[in-house]
Protein backbone atom coordinates (compact mmCIF):
# COMPACT_ATOMS: atom_id res chain seq x y z
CA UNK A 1 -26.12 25.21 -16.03
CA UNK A 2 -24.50 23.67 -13.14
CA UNK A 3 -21.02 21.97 -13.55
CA UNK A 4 -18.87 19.90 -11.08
CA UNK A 5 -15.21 18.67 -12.27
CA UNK A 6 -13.15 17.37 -9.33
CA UNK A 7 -9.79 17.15 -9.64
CA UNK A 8 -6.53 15.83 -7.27
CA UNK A 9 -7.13 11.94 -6.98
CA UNK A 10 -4.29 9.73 -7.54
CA UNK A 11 -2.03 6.95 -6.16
CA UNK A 12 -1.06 7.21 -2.59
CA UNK A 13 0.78 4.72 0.23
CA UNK A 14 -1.06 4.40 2.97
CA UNK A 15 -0.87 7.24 5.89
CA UNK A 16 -0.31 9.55 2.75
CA UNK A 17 -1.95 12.56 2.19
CA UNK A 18 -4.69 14.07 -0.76
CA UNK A 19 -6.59 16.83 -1.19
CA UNK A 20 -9.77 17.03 -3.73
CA UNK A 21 -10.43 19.94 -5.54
CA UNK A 22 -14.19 20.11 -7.19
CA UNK A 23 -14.61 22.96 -9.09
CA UNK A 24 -17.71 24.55 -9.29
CA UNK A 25 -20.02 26.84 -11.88
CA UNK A 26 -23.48 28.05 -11.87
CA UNK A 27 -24.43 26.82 -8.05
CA UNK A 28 -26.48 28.67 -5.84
CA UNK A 29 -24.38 28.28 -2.25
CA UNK A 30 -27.49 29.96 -1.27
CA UNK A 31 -29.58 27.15 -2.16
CA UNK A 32 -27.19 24.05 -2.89
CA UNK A 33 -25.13 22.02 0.10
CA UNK A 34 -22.21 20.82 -1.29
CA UNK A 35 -20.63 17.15 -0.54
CA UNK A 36 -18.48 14.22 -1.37
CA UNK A 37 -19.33 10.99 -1.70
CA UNK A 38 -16.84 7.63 -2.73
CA UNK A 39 -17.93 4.64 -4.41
CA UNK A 40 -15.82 1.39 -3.84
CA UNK A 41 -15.87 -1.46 -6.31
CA UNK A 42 -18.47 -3.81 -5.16
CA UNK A 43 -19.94 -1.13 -3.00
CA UNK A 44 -22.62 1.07 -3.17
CA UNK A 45 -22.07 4.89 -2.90
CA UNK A 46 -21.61 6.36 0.85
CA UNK A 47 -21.74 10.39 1.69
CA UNK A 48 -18.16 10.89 3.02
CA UNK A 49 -18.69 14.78 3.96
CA UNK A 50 -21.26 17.53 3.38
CA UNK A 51 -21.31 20.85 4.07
CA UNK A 52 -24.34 22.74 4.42
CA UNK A 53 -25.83 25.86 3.30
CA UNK A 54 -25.34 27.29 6.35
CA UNK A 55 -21.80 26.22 6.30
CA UNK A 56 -22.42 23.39 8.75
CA UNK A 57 -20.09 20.15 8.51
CA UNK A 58 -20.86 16.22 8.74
CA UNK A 59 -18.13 13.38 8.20
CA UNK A 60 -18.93 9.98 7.46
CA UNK A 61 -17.48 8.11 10.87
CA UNK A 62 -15.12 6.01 9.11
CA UNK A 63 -13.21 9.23 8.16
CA UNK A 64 -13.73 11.72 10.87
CA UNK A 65 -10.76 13.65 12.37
CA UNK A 66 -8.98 12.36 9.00
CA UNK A 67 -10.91 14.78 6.71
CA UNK A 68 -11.72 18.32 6.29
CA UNK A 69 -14.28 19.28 3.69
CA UNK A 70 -13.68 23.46 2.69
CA UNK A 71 -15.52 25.63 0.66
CA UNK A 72 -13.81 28.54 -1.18
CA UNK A 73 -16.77 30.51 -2.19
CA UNK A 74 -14.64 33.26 -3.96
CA UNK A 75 -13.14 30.79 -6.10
CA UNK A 76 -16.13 28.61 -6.40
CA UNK A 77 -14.09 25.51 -5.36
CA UNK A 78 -15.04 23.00 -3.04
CA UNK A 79 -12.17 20.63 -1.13
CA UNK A 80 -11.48 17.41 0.54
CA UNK A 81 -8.56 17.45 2.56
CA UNK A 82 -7.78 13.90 3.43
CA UNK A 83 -4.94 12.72 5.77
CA UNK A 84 -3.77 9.52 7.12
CA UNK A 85 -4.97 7.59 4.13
CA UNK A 86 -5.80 3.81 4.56
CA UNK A 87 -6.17 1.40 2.27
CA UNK A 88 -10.39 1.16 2.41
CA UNK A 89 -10.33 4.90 1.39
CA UNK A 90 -9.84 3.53 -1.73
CA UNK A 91 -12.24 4.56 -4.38
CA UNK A 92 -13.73 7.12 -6.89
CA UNK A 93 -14.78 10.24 -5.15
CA UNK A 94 -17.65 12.49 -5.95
CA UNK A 95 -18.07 15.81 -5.91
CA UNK A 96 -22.72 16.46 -5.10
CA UNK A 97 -24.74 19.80 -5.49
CA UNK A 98 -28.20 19.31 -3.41
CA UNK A 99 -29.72 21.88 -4.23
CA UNK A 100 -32.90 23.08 -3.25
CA UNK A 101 -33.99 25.95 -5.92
CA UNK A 102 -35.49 26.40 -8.61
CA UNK A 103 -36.54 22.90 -8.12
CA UNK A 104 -34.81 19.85 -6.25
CA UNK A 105 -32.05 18.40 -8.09
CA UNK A 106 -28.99 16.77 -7.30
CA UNK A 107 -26.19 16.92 -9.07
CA UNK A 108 -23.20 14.99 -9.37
CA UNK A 109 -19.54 15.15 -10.90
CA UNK A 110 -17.63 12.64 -13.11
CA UNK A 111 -15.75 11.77 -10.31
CA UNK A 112 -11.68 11.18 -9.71
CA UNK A 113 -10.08 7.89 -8.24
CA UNK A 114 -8.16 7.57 -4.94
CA UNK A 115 -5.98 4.68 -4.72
CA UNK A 116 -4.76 3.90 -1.56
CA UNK A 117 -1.55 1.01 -1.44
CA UNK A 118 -0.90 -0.53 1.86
């Protein structure tokens, strides 16, 4: 059974610093990419960063060279290192298995609020 709990949102001024934590169990690296995605109130959800299978990296432009998505495959935690926070960061981020065995299936954690304050 695959479970996703993300952890290390919070309140933050602007230019401030976070990092995500999404803790993993029962995913497959070798068949799930991993990501985080934010939803914005009003907004619909948008794929921030996503890290492959083979370990390969993409970053949404609006945060690129601000963000560094990690995975920590001994401890089965993936992270979102965010710096130089600005206010339109705010929103609840999501941690997103894509996995592609034994069937397609996404799946998605309960998510953890960033709050950005100019």
């Amino acid at each position: 059974q695959v479970q996703l709990v993300e952890s290390g949102g919070g309140s933050v001024q602007a230019g401030g610093s976070l990092k995500l934590s999404c803790a993993t169990s029962g995913v497959s690296f070798i068949f799930c990419g991993l990501g985080w995605h934010r939803q914005a109130p009003g907004k619909e959800r948008e794929l921030v960063s996503r890290i492959s299978r083979a370990g390969t990296t993409t970053y949404h432009d609006s945060v690129k060279g601000r963000a560094t998505i990690s995975l920590d495959k001994a401890k089965n935690t993936l992270y979102l290192q965010m710096n130089s926070l600005k206010t339109e960061d705010t929103a609840v981020y999501y941690c997103a298995a894509e996995c592609s065995f034994p069937r397609p299936r996404n799946y998605w954690g309960q998510g953890t609020q960033v709050t950005v304050s100019s």
